[in-house]
C-alpha atoms as a PDB file:
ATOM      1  CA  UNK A   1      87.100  -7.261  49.086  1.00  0.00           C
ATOM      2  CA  UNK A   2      84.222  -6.409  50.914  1.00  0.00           C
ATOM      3  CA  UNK A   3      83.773  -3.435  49.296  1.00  0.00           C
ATOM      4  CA  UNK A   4      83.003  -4.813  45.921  1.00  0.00           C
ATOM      5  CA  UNK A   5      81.367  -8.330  47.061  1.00  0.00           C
ATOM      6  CA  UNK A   6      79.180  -9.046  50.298  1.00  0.00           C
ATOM      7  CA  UNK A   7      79.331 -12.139  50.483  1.00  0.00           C
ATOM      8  CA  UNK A   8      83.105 -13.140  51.259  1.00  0.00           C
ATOM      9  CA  UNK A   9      85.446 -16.434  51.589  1.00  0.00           C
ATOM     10  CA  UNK A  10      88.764 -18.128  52.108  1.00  0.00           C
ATOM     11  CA  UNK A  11      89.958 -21.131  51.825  1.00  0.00           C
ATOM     12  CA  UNK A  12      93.565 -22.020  52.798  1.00  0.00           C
ATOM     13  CA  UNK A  13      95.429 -24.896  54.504  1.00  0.00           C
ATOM     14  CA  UNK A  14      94.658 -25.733  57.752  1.00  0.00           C
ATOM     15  CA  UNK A  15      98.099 -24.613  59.022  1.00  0.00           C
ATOM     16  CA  UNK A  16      97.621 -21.086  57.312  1.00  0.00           C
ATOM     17  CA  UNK A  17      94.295 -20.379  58.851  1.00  0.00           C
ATOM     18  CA  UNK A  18      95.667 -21.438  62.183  1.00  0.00           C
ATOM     19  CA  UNK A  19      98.720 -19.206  62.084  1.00  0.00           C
ATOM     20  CA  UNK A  20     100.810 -22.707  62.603  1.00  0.00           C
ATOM     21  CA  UNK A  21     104.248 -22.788  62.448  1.00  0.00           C
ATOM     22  CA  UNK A  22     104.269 -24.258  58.915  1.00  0.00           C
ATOM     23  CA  UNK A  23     101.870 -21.634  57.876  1.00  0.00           C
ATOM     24  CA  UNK A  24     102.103 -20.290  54.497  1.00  0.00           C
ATOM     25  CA  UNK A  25     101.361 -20.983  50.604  1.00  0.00           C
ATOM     26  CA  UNK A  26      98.447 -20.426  48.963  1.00  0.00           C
ATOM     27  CA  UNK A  27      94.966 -18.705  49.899  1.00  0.00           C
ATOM     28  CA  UNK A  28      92.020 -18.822  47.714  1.00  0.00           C
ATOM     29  CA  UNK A  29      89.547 -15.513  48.670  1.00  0.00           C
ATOM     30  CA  UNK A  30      86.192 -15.893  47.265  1.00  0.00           C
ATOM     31  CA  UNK A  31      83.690 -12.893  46.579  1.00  0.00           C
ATOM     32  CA  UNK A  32      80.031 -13.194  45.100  1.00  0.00           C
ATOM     33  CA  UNK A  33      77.182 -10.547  44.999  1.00  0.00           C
ATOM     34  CA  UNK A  34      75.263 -13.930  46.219  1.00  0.00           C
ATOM     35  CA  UNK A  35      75.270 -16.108  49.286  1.00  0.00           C
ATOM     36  CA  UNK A  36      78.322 -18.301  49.652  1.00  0.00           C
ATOM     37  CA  UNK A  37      77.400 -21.717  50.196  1.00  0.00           C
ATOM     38  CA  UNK A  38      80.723 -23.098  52.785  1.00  0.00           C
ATOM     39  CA  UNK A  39      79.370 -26.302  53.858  1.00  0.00           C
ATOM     40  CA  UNK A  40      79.040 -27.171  50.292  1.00  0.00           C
ATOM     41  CA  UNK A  41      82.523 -25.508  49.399  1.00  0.00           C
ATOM     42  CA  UNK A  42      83.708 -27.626  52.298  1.00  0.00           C
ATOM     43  CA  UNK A  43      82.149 -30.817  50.915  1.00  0.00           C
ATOM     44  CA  UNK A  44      83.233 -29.810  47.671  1.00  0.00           C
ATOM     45  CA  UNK A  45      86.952 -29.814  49.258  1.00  0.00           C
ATOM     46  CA  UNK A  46      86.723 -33.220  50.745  1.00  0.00           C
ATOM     47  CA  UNK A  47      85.456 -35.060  47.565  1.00  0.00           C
ATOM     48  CA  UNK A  48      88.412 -34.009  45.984  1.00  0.00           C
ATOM     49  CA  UNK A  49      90.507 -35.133  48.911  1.00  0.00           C
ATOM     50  CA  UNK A  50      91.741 -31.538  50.147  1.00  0.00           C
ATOM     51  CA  UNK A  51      92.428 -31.284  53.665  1.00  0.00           C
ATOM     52  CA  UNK A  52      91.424 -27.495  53.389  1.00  0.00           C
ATOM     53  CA  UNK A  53      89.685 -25.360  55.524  1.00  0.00           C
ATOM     54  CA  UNK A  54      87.149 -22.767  55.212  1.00  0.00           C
ATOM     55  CA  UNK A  55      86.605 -19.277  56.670  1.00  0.00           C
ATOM     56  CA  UNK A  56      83.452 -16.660  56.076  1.00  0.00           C
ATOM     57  CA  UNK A  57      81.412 -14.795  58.248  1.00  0.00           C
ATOM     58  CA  UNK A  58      82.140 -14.020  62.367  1.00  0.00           C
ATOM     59  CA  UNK A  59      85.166 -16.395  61.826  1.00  0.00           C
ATOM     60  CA  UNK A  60      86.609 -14.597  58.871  1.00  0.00           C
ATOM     61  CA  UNK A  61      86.364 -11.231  60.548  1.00  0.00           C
ATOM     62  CA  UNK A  62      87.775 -12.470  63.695  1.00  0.00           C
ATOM     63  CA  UNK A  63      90.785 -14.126  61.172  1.00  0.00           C
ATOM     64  CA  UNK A  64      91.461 -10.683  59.623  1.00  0.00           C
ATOM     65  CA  UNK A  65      91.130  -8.679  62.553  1.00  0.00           C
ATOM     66  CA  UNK A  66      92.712  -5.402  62.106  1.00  0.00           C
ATOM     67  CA  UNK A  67      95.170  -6.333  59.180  1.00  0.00           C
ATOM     68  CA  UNK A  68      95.908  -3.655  56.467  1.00  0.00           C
ATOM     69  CA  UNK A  69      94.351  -3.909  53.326  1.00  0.00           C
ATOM     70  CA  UNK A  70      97.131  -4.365  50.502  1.00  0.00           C
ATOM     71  CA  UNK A  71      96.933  -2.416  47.061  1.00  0.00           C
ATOM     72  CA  UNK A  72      98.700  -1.753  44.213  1.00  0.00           C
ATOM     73  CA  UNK A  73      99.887   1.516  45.753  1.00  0.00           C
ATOM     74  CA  UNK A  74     102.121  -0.300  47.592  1.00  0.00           C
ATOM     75  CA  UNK A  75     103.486  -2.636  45.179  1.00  0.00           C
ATOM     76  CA  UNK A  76     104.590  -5.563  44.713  1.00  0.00           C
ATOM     77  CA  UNK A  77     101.430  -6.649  47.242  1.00  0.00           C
ATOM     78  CA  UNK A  78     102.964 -10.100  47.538  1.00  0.00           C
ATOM     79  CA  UNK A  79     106.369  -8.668  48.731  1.00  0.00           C
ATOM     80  CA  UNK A  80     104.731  -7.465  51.781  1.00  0.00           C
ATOM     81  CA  UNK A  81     103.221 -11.000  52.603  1.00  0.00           C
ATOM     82  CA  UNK A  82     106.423 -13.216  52.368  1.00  0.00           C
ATOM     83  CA  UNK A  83     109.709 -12.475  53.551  1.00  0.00           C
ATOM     84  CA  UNK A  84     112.531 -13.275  51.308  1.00  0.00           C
ATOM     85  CA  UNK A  85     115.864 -14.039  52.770  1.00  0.00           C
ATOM     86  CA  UNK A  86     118.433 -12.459  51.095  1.00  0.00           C
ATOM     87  CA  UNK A  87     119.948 -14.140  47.814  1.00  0.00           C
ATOM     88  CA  UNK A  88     123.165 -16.218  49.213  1.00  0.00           C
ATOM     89  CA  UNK A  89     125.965 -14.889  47.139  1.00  0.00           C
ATOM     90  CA  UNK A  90     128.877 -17.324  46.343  1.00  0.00           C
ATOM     91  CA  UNK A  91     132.300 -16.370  47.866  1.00  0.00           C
ATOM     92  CA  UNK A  92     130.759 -13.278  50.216  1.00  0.00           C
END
């Protein structure tokens, strides 16, 4: 994302940006060709009663770390994010 926007964001559930064990669901990345304002996006969050955290800068970087960037050449992207068990079949 950082190719196309400098100035880059996430928001997520705690849990999620902590790797906990009920990580998961949703994760909202922000890009703007301006400055990102997160203590206002986090105030924003509260007022609304979201429990969400946010990530940009140092902390985002140190978040990603090394992981591959997903594109449509290796789709379907969202596949390769959550595991699927297998679909129980009756009577197997």
């Amino acid at each position: 994302m950082r190719e196309v926007f400098p100035h880059v964001a996430v928001v997520a559930d705690p849990a999620t940006l902590e790797r906990g064990a009920t990580a998961g669901g949703n994760i909202v990345a922000l890009g703007s060709d301006a400055p990102l304002d997160a203590v206002a996006l986090r105030a924003a969050l509260v007022e609304r009663g979201l429990t969400w955290g946010v990530l940009d800068g140092a902390a985002l970087d140190a978040w990603v770390g090394g992981a591959r960037v997903l594109t449509d050449d290796h789709a379907p992207v969202d596949q390769l994010l959550t595991p699927y068990p297998p679909p129980v079949r009756p009577g197997v």
